[in-house]
C-alpha atoms as a PDB file:
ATOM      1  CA  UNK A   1       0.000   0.000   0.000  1.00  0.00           C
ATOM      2  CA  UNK A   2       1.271   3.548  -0.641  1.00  0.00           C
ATOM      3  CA  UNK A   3       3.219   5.386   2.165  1.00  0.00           C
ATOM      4  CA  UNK A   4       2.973   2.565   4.672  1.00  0.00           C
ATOM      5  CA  UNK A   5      -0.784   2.724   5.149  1.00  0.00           C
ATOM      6  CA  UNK A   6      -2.403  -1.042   5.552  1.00  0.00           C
ATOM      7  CA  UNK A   7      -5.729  -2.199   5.317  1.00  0.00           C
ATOM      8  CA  UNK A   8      -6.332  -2.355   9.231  1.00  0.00           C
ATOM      9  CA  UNK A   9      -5.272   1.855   9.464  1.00  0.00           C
ATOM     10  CA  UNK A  10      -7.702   2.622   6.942  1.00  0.00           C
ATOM     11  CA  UNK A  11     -10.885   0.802   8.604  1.00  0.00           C
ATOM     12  CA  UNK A  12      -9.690   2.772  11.970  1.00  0.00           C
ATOM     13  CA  UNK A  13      -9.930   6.171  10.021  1.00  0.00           C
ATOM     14  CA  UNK A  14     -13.079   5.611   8.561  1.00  0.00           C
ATOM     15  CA  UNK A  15     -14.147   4.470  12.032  1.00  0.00           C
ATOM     16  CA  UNK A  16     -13.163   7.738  14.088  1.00  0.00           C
ATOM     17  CA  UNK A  17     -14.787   9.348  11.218  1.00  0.00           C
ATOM     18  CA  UNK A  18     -17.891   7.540  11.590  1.00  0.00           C
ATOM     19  CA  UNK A  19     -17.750   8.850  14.870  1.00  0.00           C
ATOM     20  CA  UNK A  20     -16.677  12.278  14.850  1.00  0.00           C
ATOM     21  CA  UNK A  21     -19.345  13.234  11.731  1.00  0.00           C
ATOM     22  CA  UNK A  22     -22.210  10.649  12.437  1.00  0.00           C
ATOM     23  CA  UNK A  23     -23.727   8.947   8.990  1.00  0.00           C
ATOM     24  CA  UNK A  24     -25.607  11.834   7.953  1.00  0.00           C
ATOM     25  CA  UNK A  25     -22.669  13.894   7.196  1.00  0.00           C
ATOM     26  CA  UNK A  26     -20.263  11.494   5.887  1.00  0.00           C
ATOM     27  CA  UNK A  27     -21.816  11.229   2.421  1.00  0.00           C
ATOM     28  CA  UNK A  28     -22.033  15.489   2.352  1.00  0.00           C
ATOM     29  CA  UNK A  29     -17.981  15.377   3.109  1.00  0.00           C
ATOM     30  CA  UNK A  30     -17.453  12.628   0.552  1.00  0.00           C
ATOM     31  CA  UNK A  31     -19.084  14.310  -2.354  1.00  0.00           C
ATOM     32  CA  UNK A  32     -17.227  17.333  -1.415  1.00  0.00           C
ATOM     33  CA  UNK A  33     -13.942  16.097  -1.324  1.00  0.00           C
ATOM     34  CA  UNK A  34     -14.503  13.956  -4.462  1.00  0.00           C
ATOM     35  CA  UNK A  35     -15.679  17.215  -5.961  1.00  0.00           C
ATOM     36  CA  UNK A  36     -12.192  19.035  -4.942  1.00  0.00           C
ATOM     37  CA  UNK A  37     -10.104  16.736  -5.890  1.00  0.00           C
ATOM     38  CA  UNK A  38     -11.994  16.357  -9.656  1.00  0.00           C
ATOM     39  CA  UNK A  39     -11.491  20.382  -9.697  1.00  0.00           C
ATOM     40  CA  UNK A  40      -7.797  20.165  -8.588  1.00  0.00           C
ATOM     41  CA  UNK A  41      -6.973  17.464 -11.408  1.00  0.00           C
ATOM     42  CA  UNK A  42      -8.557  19.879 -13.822  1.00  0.00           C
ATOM     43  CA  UNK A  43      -7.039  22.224 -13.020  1.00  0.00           C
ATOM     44  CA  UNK A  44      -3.350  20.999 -13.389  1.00  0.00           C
ATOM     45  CA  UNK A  45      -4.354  19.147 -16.708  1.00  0.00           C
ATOM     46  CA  UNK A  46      -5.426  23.170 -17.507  1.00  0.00           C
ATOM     47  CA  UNK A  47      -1.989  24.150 -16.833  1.00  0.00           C
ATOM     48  CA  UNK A  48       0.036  21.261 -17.870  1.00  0.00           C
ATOM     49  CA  UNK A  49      -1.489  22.077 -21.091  1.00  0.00           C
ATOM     50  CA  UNK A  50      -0.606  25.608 -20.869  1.00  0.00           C
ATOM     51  CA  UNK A  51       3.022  24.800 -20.213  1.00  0.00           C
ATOM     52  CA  UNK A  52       2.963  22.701 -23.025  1.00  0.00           C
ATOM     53  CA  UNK A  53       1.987  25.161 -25.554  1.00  0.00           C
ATOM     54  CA  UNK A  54       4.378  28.141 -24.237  1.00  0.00           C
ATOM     55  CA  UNK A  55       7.377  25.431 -24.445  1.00  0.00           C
ATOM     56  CA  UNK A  56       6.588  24.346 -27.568  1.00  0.00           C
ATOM     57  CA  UNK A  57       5.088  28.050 -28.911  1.00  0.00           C
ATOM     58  CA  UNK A  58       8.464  29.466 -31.273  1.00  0.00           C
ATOM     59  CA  UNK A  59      10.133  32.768 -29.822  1.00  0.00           C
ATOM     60  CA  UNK A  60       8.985  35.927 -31.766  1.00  0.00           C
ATOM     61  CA  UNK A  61      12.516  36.603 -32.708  1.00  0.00           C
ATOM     62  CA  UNK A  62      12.921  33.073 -33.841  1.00  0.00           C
ATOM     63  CA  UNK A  63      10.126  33.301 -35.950  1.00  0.00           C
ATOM     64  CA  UNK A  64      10.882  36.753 -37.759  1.00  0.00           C
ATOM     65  CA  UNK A  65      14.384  36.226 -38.505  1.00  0.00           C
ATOM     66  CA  UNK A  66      13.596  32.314 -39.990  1.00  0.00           C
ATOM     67  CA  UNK A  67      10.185  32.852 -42.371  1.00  0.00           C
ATOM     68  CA  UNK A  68       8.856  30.232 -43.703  1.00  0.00           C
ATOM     69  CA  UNK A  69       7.544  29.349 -47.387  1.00  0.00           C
ATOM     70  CA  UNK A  70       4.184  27.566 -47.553  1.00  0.00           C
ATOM     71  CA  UNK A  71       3.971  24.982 -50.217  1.00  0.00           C
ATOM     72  CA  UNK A  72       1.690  27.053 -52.059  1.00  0.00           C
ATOM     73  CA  UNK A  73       3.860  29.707 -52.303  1.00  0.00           C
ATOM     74  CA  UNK A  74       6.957  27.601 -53.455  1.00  0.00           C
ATOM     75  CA  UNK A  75       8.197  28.072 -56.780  1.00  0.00           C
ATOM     76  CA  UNK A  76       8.687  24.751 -58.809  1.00  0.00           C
ATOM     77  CA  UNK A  77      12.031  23.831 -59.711  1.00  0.00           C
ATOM     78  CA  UNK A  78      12.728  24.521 -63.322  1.00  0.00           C
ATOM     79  CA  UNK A  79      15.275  22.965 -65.418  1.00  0.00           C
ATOM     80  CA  UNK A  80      17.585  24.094 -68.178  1.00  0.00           C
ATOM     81  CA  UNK A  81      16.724  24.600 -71.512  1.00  0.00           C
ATOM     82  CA  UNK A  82      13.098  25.243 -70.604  1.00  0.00           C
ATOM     83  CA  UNK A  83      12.717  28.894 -71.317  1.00  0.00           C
ATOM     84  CA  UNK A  84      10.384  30.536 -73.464  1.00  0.00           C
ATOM     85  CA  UNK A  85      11.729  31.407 -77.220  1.00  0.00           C
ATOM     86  CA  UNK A  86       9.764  34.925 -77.773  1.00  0.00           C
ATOM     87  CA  UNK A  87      10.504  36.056 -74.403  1.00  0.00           C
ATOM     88  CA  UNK A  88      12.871  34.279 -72.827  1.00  0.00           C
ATOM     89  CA  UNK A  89      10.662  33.900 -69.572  1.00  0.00           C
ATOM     90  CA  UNK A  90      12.233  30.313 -67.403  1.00  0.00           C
ATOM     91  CA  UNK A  91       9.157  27.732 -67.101  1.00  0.00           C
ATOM     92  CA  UNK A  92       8.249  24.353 -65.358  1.00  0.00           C
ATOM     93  CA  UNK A  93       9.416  21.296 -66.874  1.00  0.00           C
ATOM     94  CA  UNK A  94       5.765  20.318 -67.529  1.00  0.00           C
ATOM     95  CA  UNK A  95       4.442  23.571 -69.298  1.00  0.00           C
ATOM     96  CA  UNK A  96       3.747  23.177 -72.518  1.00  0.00           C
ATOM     97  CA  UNK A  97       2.737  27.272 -72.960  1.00  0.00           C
ATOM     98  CA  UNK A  98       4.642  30.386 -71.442  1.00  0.00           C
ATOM     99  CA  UNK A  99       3.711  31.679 -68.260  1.00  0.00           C
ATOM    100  CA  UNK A 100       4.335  34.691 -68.740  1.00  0.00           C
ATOM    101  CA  UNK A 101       3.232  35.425 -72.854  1.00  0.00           C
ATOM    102  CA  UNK A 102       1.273  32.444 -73.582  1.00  0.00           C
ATOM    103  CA  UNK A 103       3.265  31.389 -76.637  1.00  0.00           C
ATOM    104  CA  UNK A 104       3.873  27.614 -77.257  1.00  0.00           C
ATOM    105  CA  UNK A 105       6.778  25.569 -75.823  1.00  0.00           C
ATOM    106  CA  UNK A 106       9.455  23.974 -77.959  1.00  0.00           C
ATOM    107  CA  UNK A 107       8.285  20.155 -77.992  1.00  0.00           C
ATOM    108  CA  UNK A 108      10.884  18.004 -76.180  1.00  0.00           C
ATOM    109  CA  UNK A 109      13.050  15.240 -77.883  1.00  0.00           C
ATOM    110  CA  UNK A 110      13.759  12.936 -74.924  1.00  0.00           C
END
């Protein structure tokens, strides 16, 4: 049993308290205790949680001199010898029109 308590010490508590409170009062105390301890574990899961989120939350100066690029704002990767021949404008391997005038592709010989 935790801290050293056996079976026989906790029968003589709820004994004396059987006597000191009488059985009228005993289920009163029992809701209210089980009541404060259900608010005290909420209470620490409440800040546990806010811990949690400061630790992991990134510092402000961390997070202006590092920005990030979204995938959506990402440019594709564009290889060689994939530029536009009217304007000269660099493309994605898998355009087949210029992004930038609209004018055909060269057709690839691979």
């Amino acid at each position: 049993m935790p801290f050293g308590i056996q079976p026989i010490h906790i029968v003589i508590i709820i004994v004396v308290a059987f006597l000191l409170f009488g059985a009228t009062k005993l289920p009163e105390i029992g809701r209210s205790l089980g009541k404060s301890i259900s608010e005290f574990r909420k209470g620490t899961k409440e800040a546990a949680e806010g811990f949690k989120e400061e630790v992991n939350k990134p510092d402000s100066a961390e997070a202006q001199s590092a920005p990030t690029v979204s995938p959506a704002t990402a440019q594709p990767v564009i290889t060689p010898g994939n530029f536009c021949i009217q304007c000269g404008t660099a493309n994605p391997p898998e355009a087949r029109f210029c992004a930038s005038c609209g004018a055909k592709l060269a057709e690839k010989t691979a």
